[in-house]
Structures are given as structure tokens and as C-alpha cells.
Protein backbone atom coordinates (compact mmCIF):
# COMPACT_ATOMS: atom_id res chain seq x y z
CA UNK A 1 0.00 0.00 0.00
CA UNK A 2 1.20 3.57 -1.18
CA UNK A 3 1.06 5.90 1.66
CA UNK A 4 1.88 10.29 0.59
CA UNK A 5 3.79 11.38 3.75
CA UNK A 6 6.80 13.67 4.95
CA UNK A 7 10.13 12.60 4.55
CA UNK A 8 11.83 15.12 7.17
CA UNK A 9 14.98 16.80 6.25
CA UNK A 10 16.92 19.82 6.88
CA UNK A 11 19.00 20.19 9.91
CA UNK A 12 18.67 19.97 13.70
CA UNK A 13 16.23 22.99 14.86
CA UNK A 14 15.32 23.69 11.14
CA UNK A 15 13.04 21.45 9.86
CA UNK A 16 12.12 21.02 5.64
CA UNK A 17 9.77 18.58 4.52
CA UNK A 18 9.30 16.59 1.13
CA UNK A 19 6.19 15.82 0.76
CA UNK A 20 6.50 11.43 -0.77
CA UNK A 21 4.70 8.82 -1.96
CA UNK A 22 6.02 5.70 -0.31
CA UNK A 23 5.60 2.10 0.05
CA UNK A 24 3.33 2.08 3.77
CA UNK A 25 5.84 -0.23 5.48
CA UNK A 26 9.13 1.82 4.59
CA UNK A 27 11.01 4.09 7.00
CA UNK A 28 10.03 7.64 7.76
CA UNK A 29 13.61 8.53 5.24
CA UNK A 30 13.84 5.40 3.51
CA UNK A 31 13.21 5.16 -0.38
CA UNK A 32 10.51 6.48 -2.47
CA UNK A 33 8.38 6.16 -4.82
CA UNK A 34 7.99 9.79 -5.72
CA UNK A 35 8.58 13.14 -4.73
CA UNK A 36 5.37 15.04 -4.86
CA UNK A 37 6.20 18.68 -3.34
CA UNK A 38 7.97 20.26 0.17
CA UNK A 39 6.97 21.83 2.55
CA UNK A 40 8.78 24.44 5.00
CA UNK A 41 7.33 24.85 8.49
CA UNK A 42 9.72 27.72 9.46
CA UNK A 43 9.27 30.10 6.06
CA UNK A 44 8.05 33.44 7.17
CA UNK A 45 6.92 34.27 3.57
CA UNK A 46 3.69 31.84 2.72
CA UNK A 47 4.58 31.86 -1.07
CA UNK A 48 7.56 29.97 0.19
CA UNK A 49 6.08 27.57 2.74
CA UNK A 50 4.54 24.96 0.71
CA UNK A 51 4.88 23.77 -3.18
CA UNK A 52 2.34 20.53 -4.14
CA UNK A 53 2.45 19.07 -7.32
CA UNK A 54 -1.19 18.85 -7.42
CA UNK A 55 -1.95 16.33 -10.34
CA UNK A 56 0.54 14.17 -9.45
CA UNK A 57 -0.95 13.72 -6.02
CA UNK A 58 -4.41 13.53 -7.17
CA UNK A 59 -2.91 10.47 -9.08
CA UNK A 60 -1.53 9.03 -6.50
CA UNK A 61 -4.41 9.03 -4.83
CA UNK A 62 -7.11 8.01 -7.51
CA UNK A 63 -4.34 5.06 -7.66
CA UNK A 64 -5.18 3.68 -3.90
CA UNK A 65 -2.77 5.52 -1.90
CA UNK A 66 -3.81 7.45 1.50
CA UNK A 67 -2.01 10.41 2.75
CA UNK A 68 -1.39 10.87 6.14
CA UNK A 69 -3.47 13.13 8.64
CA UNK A 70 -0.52 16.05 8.25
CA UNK A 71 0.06 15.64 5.05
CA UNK A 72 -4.03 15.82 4.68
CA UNK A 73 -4.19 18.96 6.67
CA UNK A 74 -1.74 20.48 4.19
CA UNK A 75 -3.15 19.18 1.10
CA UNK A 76 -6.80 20.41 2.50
CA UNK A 77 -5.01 24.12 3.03
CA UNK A 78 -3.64 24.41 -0.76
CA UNK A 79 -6.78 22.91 -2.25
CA UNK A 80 -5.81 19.93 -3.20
CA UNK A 81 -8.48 17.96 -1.90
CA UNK A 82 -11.53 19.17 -0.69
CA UNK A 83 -11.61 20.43 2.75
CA UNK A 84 -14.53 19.85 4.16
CA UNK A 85 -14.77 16.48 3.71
CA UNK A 86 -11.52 16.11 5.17
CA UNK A 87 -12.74 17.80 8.13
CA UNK A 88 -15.59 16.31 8.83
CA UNK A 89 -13.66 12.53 8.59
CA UNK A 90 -10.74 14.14 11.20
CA UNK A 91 -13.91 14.83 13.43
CA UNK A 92 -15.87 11.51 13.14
CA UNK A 93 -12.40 9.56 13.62
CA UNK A 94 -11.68 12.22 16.65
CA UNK A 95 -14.95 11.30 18.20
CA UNK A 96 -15.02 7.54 17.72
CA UNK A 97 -11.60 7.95 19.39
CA UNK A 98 -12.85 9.70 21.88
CA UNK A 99 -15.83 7.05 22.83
CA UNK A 100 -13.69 4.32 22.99
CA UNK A 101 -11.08 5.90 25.16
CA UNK A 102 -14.31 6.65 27.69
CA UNK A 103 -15.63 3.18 27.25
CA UNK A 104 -11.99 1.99 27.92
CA UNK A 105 -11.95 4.04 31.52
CA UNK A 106 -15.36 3.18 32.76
CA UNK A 107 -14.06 -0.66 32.02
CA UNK A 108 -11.07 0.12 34.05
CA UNK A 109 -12.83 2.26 36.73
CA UNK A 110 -15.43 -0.94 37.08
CA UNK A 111 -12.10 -3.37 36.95
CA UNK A 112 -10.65 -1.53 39.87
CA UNK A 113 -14.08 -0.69 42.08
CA UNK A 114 -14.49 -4.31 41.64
CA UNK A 115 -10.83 -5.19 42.50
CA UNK A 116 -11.26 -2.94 45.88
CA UNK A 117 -14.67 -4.42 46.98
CA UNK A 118 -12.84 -7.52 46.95
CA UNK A 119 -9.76 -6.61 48.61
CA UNK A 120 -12.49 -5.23 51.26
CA UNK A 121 -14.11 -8.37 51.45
CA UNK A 122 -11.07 -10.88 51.73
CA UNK A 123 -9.53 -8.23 54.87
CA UNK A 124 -12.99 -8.54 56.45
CA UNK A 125 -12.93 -12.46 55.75
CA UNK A 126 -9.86 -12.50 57.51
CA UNK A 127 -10.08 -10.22 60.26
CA UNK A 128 -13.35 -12.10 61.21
CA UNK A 129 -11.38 -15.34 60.99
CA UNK A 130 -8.50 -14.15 63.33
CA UNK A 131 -11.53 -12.98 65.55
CA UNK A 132 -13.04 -16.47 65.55
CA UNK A 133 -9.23 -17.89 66.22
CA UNK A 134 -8.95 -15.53 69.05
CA UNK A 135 -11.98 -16.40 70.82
CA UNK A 136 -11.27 -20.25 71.60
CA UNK A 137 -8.19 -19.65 72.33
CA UNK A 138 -9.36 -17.66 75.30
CA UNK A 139 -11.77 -20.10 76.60
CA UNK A 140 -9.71 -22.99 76.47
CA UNK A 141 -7.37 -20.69 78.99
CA UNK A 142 -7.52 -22.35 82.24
CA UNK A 143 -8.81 -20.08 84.86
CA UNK A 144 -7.08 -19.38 87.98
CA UNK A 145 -8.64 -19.01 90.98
């Protein structure tokens, strides 16, 4: 699978981006397929920030290949692909995330009420069964007197 992603380059502190279409399972600098643009974070002038080969991308993806959430929000901001729709994914994906990481913590909040009721129950278990030890113990005491 053909993924479009950033191949990060430039030096430490200054970051420059090439914007690639790679195989999904290669390294974040490994080889690619093609280059399809750059982008440069830390250009003051916008004219100089970004350059997309547009067609080439829209190939790239009419041929399968899925760019990733970055390289989406950059493609949506130079008109590449159509914004909106982008958007509204980016929010349903947010919010199913979202849902399952509260589902996930009420299932681990009910793990570990359920964890302490029974830590509660095995103390009282046992303190009732040192209580029961204690009390023959003192009857079988012979009494002086």
C-alpha cells in the first residue's frame, strides 16, 4: 500500500519537509516512490512555505494511496483535496476515538471498584477469621482461681 507522507529533512532545529509517496511499510527517510512537493514549516513568507504538485498527487491518490493526517491537513489548506470532507472525517475519527477511550476508563474504573470491593471483602474475611481464632483460644485458657 502507497502511503503520501513527509520525509523530514533539513537540519537539527530547522526542519524542511518533502512531501512522498512511499511504500506504507518503509522508514520515515527510507526510499521512495515519488517526490510530490515540500513543505517548510519555518518560512516566514507563505509563497515559500509549501509547493504541491497537485496532479501528481491527485494520481496518486485516484491510484489507492492514503495520505497521512498532516500531510491531509496540508493538502486540505492548498486545495488539493476538498476540505470539508476532510474535516468532517478528522472529526468523526476524533470522536469515535474519543468514545472508545471513555468506554476503555469506565471498564477500568469498574475493573478496579471491583478489585477494591474484593480486597475489602477478603480483609474482612480475615479479620473475622483471626476474631473467631482468638476467641477459643481464650476459653480454652484455664482459669485461675
Amino acid at each position: 500500500m502507497v502511503r503520501i507522507r513527509l520525509k523530514r529533512m533539513g537540519r537539527r532545529n530547522r526542519p524542511f519537509y518533502r512531501i512522498n509517496a512511499v511504500e506504507k511499510r518503509t522508514q520515515r527517510d527510507g526510499k521512495i516512490l515519488e517526490n510530490l512537493g515540500w513543505y517548510d514549516p519555518m518560512a516566514t513568507d507563505p509563497a515559500k512555505q509549501l509547493a504541491v504538485k497537485g496532479e501528481r498527487v491527485k494520481h496518486w491518490l485516484s491510484l489507492g494511496a492514503q495520505a497521512t493526517d498532516t500531510v491531509n491537513d496540508i493538502l486540505a489548506r492548498e486545495g488539493v483535496i476538498d476540505a470539508e470532507a476532510w474535516k468532517a472525517e478528522r472529526e468523526s475519527r476524533t470522536q469515535k476515538n474519543r468514545a472508545a477511550a471513555i468506554k476503555l476508563a469506565e471498564e477500568k474504573a469498574a475493573a478496579d471498584k471491583a478489585a477494591a470491593e474484593a480486597e475489602a471483602a477478603a480483609k474482612k474475611a480475615e479479620a473475622e477469621a483471626e476474631a473467631a481464632a482468638a476467641e477459643p483460644a481464650a476459653e480454652e485458657t484455664p482459669a485461675e482461681g
